[in-house]
Protein backbone atom coordinates (compact mmCIF):
# COMPACT_ATOMS: atom_id res chain seq x y z
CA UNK A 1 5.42 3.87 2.33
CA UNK A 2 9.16 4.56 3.12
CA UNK A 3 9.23 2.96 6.04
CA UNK A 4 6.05 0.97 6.19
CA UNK A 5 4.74 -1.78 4.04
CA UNK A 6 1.52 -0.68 1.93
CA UNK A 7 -1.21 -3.23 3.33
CA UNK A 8 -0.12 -2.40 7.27
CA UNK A 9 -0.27 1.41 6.21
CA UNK A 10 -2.95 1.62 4.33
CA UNK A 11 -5.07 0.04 7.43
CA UNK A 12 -3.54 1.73 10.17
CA UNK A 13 -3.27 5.22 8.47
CA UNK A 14 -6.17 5.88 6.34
CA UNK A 15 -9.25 5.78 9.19
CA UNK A 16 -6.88 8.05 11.13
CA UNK A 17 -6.07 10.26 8.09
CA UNK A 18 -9.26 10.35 6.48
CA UNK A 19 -11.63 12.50 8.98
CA UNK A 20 -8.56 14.66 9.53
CA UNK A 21 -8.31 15.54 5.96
CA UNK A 22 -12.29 15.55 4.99
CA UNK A 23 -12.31 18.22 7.59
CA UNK A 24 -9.85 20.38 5.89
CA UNK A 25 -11.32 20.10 2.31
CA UNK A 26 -10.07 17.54 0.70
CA UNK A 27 -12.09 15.15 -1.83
CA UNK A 28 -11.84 11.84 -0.08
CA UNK A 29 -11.16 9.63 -3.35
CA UNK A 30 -8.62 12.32 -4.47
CA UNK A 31 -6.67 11.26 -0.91
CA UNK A 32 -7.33 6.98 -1.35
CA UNK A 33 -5.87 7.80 -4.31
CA UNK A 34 -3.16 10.04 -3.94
CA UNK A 35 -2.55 8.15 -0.59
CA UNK A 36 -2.46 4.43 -2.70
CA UNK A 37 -0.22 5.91 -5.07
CA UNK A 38 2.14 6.83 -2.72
CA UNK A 39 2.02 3.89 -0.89
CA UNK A 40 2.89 2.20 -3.71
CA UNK A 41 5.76 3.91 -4.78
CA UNK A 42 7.04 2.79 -0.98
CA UNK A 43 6.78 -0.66 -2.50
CA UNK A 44 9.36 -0.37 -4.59
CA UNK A 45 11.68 2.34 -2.87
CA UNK A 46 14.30 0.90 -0.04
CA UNK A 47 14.69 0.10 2.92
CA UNK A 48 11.29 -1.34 2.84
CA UNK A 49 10.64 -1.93 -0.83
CA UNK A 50 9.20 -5.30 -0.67
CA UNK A 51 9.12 -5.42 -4.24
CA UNK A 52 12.63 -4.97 -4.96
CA UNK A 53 13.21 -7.52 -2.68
CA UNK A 54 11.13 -9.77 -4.54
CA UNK A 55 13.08 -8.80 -7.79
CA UNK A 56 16.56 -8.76 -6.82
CA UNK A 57 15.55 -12.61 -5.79
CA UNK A 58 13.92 -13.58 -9.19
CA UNK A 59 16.67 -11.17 -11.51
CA UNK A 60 19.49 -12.76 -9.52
CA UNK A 61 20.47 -9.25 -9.01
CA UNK A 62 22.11 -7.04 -6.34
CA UNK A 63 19.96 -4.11 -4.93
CA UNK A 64 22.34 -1.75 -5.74
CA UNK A 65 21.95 -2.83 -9.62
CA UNK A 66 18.17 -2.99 -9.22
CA UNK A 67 17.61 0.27 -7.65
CA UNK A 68 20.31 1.88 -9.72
CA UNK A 69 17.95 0.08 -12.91
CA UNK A 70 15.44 1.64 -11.57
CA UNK A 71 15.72 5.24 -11.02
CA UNK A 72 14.33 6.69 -14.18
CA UNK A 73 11.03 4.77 -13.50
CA UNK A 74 11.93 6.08 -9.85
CA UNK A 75 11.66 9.82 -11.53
CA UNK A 76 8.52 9.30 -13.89
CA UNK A 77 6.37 8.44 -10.59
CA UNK A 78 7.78 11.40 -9.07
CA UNK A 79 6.74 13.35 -12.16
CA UNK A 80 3.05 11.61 -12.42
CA UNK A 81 2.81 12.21 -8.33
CA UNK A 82 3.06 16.11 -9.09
CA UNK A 83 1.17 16.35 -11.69
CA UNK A 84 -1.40 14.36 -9.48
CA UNK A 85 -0.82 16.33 -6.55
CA UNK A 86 -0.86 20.02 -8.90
CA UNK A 87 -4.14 18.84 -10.67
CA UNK A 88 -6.63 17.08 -8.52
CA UNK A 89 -9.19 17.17 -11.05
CA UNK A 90 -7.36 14.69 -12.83
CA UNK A 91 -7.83 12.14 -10.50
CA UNK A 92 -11.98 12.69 -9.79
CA UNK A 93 -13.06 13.80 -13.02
CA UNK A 94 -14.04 10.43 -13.45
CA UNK A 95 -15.88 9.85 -10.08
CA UNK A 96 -17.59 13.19 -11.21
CA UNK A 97 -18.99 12.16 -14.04
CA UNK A 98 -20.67 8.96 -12.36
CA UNK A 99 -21.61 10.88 -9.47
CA UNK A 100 -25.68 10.78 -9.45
CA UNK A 101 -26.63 14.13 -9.13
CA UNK A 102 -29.92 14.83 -7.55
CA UNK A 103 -32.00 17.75 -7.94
């Protein structure tokens, strides 16, 4: 998401990604996931942060204020991201629980 906007990424990367890390493993939702949140925190990092562009236009603000406004929000999605990334159970207990289970 650093240098790529999400949409673009998300459809170029994700069928390529996606057999690649199945094969190794990995819970596909816990990857859309981990792989959307990411992406999104590209949104709103520079050079390509699309929507700091967006808010430096509508706060009238330069992107050195914005970004500097923004690092401690910067830091708690770097904090959630590990926590993420160092417990994936967080992210599918939920899909578990709906799963049907057959016997």
């Amino acid at each position: 998401g650093f240098v790529m906007d999400l949409t673009p990424a998300m459809v170029i990367m994700a069928p390529m990604l996606t057999p690649i890390v199945t094969s190794v493993g990995v819970d596909p939702v816990y990857f859309g996931v981990l792989m959307s949140f990411i992406l999104g925190i590209g949104l709103l990092t520079p050079p390509v942060g699309t929507c700091l562009y967006v808010g430096c236009g509508v706060g009238r603000v330069s992107m050195e204020q914005l970004v500097r406004a923004m690092l401690p929000y910067y830091a708690a999605l770097l904090v959630v991201l590990l926590v993420l990334i160092a417990f994936p159970g967080i992210v599918t207990w939920l899909p578990d629980m709906a799963a049907v289970r057959g016997n």
